[in-house]
Protein backbone atom coordinates (compact mmCIF):
# COMPACT_ATOMS: atom_id res chain seq x y z
CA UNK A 1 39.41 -85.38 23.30
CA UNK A 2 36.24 -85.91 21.03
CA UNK A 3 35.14 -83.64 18.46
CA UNK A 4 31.42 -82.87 17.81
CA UNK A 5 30.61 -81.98 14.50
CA UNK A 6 26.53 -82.35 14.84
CA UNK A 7 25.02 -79.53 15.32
CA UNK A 8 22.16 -81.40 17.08
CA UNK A 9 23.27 -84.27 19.22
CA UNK A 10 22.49 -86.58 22.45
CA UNK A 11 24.49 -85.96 25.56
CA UNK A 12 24.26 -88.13 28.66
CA UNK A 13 25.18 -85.76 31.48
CA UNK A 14 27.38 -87.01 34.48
CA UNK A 15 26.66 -83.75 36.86
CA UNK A 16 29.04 -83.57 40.71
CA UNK A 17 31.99 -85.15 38.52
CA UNK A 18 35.46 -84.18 39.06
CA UNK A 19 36.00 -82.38 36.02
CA UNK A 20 34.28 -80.86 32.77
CA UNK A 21 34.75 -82.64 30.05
CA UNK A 22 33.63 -85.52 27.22
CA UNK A 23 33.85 -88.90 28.36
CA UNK A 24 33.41 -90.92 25.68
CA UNK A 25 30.48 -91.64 22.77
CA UNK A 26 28.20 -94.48 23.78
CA UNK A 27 27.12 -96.26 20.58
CA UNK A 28 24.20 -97.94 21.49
CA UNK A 29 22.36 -94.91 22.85
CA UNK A 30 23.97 -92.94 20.24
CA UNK A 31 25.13 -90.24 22.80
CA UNK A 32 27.99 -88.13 24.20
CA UNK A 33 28.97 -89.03 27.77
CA UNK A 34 29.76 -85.61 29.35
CA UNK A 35 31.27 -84.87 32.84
CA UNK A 36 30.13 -81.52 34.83
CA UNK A 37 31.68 -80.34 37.82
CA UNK A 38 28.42 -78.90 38.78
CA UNK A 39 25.43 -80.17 40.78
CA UNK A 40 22.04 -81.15 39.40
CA UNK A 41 20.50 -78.26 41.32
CA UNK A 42 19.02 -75.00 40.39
CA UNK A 43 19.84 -75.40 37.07
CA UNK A 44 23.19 -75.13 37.84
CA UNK A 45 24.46 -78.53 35.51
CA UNK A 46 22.25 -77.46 32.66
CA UNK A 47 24.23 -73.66 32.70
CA UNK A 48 27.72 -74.71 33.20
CA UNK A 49 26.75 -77.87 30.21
CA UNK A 50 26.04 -75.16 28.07
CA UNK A 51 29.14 -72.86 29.26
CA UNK A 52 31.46 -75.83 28.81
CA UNK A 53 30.17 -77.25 25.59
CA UNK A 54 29.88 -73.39 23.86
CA UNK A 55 33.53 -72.87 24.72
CA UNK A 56 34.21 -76.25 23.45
CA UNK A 57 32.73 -76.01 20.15
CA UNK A 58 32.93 -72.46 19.41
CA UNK A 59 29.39 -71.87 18.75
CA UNK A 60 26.53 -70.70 20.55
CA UNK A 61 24.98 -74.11 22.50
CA UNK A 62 21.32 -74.39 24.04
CA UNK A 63 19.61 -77.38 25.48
CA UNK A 64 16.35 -78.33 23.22
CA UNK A 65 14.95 -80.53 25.51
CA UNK A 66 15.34 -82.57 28.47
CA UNK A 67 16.26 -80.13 31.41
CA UNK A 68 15.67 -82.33 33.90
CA UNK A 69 16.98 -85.25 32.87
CA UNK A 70 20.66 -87.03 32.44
CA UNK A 71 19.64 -87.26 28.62
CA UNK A 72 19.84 -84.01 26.58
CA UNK A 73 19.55 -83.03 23.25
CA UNK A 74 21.99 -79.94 22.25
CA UNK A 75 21.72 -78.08 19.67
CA UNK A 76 25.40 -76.08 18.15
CA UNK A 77 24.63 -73.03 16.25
């Protein structure tokens, strides 16, 4: 298990996967591989992202930009 301690980071989101949870940190694009059980549809990836991750991290979590993309920056209040 990976601990975040940003409070503004890059994710790369693997949506459909098995299971929630962090992958792995890829170095060269300086991001957070995360797993979501949920489908890239109606938003649905983006919620349960910011479900898992609050949970996760204790703090409240919100997606600052890229909603419709694999690549997201978070932001951990």
């Amino acid at each position: 298990m990976m601990n975040i301690k940003e409070s503004k980071f890059k994710a790369i989101v693997k949506p459909n996967s098995g299971e929630n949870k962090i992958e792995g940190f890829d170095s060269n694009r300086k991001a957070y591989i995360i797993s979501i059980r949920a489908k890239p549809e109606d938003n649905k990836a983006n919620i349960e992202i910011i479900k898992f991750l609050s949970k996760l991290l204790k703090k409240r979590v919100s997606i600052a930009s890229g909603f419709r993309s694999k690549e997201k920056i978070i932001k951990a209040e």
